[in-house]
Protein backbone atom coordinates (compact mmCIF):
# COMPACT_ATOMS: atom_id res chain seq x y z
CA UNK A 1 0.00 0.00 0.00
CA UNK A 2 2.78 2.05 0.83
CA UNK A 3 4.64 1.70 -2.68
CA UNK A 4 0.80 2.57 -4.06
CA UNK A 5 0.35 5.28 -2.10
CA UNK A 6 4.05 6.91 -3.47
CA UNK A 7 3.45 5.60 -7.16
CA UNK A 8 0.27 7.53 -6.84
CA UNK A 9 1.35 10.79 -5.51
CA UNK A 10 4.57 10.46 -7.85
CA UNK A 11 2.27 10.42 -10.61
CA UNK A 12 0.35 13.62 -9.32
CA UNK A 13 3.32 15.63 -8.60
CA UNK A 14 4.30 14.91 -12.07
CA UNK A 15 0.58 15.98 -13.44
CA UNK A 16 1.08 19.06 -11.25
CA UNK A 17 4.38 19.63 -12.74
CA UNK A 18 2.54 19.14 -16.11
CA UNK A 19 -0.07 21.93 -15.60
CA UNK A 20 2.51 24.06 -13.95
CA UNK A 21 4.72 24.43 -17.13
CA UNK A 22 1.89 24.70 -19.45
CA UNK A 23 0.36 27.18 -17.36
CA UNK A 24 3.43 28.98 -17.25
CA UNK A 25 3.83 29.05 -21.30
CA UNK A 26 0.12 30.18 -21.40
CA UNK A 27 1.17 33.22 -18.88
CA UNK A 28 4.57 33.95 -20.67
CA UNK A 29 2.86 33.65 -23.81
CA UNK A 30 -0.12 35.87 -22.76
CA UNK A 31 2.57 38.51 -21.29
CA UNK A 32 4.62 38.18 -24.33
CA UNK A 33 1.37 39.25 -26.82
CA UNK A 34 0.08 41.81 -24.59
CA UNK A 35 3.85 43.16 -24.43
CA UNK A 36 3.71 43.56 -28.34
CA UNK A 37 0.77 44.89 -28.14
CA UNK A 38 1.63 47.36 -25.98
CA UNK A 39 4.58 48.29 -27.84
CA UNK A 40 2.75 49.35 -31.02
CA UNK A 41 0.08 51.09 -28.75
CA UNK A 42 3.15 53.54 -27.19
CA UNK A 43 4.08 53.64 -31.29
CA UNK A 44 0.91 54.71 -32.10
CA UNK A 45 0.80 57.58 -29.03
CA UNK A 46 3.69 58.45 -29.93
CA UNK A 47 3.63 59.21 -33.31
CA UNK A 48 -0.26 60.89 -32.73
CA UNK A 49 1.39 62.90 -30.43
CA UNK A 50 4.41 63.87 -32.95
CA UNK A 51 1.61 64.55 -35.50
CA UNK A 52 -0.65 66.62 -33.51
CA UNK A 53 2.75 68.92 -32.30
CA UNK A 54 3.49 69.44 -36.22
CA UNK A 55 -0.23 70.04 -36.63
CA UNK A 56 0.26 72.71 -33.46
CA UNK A 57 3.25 74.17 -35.19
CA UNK A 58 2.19 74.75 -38.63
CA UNK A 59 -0.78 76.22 -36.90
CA UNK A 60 1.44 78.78 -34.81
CA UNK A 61 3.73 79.39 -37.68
CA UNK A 62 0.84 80.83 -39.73
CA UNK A 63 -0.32 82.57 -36.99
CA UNK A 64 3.03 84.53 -36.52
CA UNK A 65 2.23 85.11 -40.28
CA UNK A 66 -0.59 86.55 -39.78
CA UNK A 67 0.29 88.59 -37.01
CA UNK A 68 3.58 89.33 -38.90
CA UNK A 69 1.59 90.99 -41.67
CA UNK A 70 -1.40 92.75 -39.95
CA UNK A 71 1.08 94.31 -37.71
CA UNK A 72 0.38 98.18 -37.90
CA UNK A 73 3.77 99.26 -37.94
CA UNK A 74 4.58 96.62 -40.78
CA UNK A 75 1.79 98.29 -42.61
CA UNK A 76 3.17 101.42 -42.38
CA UNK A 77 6.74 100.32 -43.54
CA UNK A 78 4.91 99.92 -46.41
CA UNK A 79 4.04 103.82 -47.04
CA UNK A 80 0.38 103.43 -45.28
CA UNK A 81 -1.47 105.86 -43.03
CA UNK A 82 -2.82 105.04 -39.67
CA UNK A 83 -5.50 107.69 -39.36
CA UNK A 84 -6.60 109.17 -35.95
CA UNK A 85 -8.87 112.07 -35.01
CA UNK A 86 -7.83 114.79 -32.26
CA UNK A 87 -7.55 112.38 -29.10
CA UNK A 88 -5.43 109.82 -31.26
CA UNK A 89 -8.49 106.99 -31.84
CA UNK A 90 -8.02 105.30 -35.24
CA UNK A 91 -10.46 106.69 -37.84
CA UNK A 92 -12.47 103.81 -39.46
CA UNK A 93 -13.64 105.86 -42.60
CA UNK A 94 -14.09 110.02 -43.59
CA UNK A 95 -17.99 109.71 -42.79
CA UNK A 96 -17.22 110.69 -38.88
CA UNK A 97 -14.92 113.53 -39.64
CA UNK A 98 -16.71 116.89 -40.26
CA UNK A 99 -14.46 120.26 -41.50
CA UNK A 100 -13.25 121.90 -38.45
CA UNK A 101 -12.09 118.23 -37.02
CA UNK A 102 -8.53 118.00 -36.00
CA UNK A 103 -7.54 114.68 -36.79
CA UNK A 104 -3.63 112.96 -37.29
CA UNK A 105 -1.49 110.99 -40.01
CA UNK A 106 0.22 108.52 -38.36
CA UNK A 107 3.05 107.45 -40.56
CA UNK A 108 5.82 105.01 -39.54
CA UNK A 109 8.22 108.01 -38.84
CA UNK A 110 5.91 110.37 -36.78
CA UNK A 111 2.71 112.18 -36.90
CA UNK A 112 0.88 115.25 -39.11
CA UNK A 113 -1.92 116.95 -37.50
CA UNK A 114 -4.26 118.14 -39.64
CA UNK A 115 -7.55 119.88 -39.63
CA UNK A 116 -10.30 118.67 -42.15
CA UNK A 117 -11.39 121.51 -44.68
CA UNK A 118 -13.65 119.11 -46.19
CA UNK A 119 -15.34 115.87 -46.49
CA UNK A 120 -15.79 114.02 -50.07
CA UNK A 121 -16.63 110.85 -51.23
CA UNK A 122 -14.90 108.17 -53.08
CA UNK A 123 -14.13 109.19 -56.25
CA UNK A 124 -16.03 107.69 -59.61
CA UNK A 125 -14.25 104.01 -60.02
CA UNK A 126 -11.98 104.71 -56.74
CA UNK A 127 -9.30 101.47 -56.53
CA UNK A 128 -10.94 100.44 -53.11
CA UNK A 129 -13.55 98.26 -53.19
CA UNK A 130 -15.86 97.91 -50.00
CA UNK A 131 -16.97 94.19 -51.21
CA UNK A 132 -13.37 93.32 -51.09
């Protein structure tokens, strides 16, 4: 009974050391995919995130453009007028002006003030368009 008893619990220890490896290649194998997998998910965050900064960039650079260009004093490096009535306000158009009005030319290397003699308006096929 004795020899049995050993034979028998020989023969589950090795059943036990069975399951016990193949458990084992089922958890290195299970850690092993989800490892991969979690390799090309950190690939794919990274490069969204390396596409979304370039997308953030371009986005900045244009708006450094913008503000580049619209930039009053840039305007007037280009032989424009900034005008301004008396209390140095920019005038949006001669309909607020009346003759009397002391308004100012601001050019890029100083100011004229002037005093309006007279209002008109745009001449017969003037160059600015208001649809424009």
């Amino acid at each position: 009974m004795r020899i049995s008893f050993h034979n028998r619990l020989s023969s589950m220890s090795s059943v036990l050391d069975l399951l016990e490896s193949r458990i084992r290649a089922r958890v290195d194998s299970r850690l092993s995919s989800q490892s991969h997998r979690l390799d090309r998910i950190r690939d794919a965050v990274r490069l969204g995130s390396l596409r979304l900064v370039d997308k953030a960039e371009s986005r900045l650079a244009m708006l450094e453009e913008k503000i580049r260009v619209t930039n009053p004093a840039n305007i007037l490096r280009r032989g424009f007028v900034l005008p301004l009535d008396g209390r140095g306000v920019k005038l949006t158009g001669a309909a607020g002006s009346k003759p009397g009005d002391v308004v100012q030319m601001l050019f890029l290397d100083g100011r004229l003030k002037c005093r309006v003699e007279e209002t008109l308006p745009p001449p017969e096929g003037a160059l600015i368009n208001d649809n424009e």
